[in-house]
C-alpha atoms as a PDB file:
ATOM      1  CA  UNK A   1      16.761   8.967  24.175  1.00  0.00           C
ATOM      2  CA  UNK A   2      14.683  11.509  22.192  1.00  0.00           C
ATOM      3  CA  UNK A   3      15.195  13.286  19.089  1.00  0.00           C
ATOM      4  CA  UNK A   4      13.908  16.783  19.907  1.00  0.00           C
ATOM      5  CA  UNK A   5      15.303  20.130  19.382  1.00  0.00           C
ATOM      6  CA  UNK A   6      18.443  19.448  22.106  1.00  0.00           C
ATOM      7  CA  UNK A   7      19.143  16.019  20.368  1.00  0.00           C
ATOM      8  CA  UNK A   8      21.537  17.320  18.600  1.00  0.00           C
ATOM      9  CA  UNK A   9      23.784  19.698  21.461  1.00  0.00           C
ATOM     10  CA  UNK A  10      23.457  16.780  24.107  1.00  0.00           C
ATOM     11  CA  UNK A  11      24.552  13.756  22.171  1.00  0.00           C
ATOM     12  CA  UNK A  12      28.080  12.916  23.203  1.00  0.00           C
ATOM     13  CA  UNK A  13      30.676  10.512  21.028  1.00  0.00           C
ATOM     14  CA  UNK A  14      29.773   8.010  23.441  1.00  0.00           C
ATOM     15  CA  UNK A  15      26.112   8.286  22.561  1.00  0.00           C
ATOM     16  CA  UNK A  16      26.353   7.920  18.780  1.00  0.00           C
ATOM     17  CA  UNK A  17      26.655   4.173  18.396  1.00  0.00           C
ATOM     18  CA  UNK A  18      23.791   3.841  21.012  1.00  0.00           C
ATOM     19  CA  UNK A  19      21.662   6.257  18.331  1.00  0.00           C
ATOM     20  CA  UNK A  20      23.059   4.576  15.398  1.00  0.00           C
ATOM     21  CA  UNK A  21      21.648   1.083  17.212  1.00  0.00           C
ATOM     22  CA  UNK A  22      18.713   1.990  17.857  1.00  0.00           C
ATOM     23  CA  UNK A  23      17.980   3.638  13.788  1.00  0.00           C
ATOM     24  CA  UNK A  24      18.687  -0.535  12.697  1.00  0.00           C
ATOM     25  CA  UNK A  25      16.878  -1.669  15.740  1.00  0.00           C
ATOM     26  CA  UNK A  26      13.482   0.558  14.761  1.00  0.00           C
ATOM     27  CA  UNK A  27      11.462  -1.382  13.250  1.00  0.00           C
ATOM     28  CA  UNK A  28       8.614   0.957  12.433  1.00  0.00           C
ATOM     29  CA  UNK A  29       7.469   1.566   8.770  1.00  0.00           C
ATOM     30  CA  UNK A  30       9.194  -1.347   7.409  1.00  0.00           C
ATOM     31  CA  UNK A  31       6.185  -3.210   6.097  1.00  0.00           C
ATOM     32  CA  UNK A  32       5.711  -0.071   4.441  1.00  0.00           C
ATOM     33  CA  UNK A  33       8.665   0.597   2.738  1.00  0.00           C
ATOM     34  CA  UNK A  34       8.560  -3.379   1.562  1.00  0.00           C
ATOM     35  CA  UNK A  35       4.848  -2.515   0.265  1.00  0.00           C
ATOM     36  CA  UNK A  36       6.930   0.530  -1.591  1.00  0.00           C
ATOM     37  CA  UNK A  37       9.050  -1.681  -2.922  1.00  0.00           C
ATOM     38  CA  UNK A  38       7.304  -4.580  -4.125  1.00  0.00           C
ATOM     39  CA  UNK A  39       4.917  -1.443  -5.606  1.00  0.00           C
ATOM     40  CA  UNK A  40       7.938  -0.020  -7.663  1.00  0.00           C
ATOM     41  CA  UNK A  41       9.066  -3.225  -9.129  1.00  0.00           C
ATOM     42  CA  UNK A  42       5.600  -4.153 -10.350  1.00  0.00           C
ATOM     43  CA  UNK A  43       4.998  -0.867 -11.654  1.00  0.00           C
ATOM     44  CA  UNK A  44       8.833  -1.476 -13.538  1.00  0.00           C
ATOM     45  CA  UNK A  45       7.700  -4.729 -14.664  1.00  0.00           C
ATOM     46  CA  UNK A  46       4.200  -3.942 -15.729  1.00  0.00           C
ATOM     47  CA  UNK A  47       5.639  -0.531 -18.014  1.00  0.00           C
ATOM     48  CA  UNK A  48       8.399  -2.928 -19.328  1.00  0.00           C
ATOM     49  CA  UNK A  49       5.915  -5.018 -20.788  1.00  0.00           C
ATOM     50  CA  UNK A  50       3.606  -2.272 -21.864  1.00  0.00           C
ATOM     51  CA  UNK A  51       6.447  -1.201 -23.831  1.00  0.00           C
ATOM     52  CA  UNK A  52       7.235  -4.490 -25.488  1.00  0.00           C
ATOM     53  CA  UNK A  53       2.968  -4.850 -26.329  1.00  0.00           C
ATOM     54  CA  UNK A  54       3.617  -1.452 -27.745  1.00  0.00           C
ATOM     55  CA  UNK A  55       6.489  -1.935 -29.977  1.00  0.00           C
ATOM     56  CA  UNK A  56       4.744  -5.015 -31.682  1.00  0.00           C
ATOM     57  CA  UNK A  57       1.512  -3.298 -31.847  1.00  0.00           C
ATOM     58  CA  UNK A  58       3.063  -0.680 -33.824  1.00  0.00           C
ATOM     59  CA  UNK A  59       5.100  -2.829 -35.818  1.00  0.00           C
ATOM     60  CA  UNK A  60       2.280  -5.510 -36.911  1.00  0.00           C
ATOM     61  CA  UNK A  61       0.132  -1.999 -37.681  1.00  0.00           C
ATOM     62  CA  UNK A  62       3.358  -0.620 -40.316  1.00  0.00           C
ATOM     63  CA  UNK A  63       2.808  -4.076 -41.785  1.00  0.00           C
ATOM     64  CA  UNK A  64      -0.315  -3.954 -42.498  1.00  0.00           C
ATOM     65  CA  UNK A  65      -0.484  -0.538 -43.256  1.00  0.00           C
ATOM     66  CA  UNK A  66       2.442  -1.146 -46.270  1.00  0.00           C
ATOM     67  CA  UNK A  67       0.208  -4.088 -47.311  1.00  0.00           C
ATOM     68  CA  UNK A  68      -2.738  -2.304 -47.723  1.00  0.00           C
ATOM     69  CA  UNK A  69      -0.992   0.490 -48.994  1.00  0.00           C
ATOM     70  CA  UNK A  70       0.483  -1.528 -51.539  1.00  0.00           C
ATOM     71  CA  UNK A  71      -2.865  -3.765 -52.469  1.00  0.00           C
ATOM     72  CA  UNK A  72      -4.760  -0.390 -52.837  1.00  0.00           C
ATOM     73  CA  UNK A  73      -2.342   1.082 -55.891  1.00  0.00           C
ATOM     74  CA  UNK A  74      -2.222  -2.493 -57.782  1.00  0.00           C
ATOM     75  CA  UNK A  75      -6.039  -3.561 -56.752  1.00  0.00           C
ATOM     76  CA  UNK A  76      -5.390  -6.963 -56.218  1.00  0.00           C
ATOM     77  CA  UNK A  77      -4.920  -8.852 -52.771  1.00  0.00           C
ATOM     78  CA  UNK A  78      -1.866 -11.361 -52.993  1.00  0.00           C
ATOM     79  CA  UNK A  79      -2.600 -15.280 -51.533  1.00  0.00           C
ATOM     80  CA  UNK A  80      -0.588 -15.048 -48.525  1.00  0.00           C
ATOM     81  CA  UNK A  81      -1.863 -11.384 -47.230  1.00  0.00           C
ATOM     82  CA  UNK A  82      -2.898 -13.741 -44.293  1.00  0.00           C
ATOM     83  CA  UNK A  83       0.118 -16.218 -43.755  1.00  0.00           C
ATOM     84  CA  UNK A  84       2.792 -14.660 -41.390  1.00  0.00           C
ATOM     85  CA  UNK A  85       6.118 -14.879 -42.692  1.00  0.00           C
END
């Protein structure tokens, strides 16, 4: 059965479940779409943790920006400036 330009007028009611077969039947381009997949879900993943790198980056840089901020207007460095808390 072919899909050209008189697929459409020709196909009868009794046809349609033999086209609907044969659409779960094809098998071509599935690796593809699988490669797709698996490509979007590490892609997902991989800006998920960007995001997370990100967000303590910026918060470990606040932190020491207040510190330094703070030792600059008293001039002196306190003992723990190195010791997380």
């Amino acid at each position: 059965m072919g899909l050209g330009p008189t697929a459409g007028r020709t196909m009868g009611t009794a046809s349609i479940p033999k086209f609907s077969r044969s659409l779960f039947d094809d098998e071509r381009g599935q690796t593809t779409v699988e490669y797709i997949l698996i490509l979007t879900v590490t892609i997902v993943a991989v800006m998920a943790v960007v995001r997370i790198i990100m967000r303590l980056t910026d918060r470990g840089m606040l932190k020491l920006g207040s510190q330094l901020e703070k030792d600059l207007k008293t001039g002196r460095i306190p003992v723990n400036v190195w010791r997380d808390n």
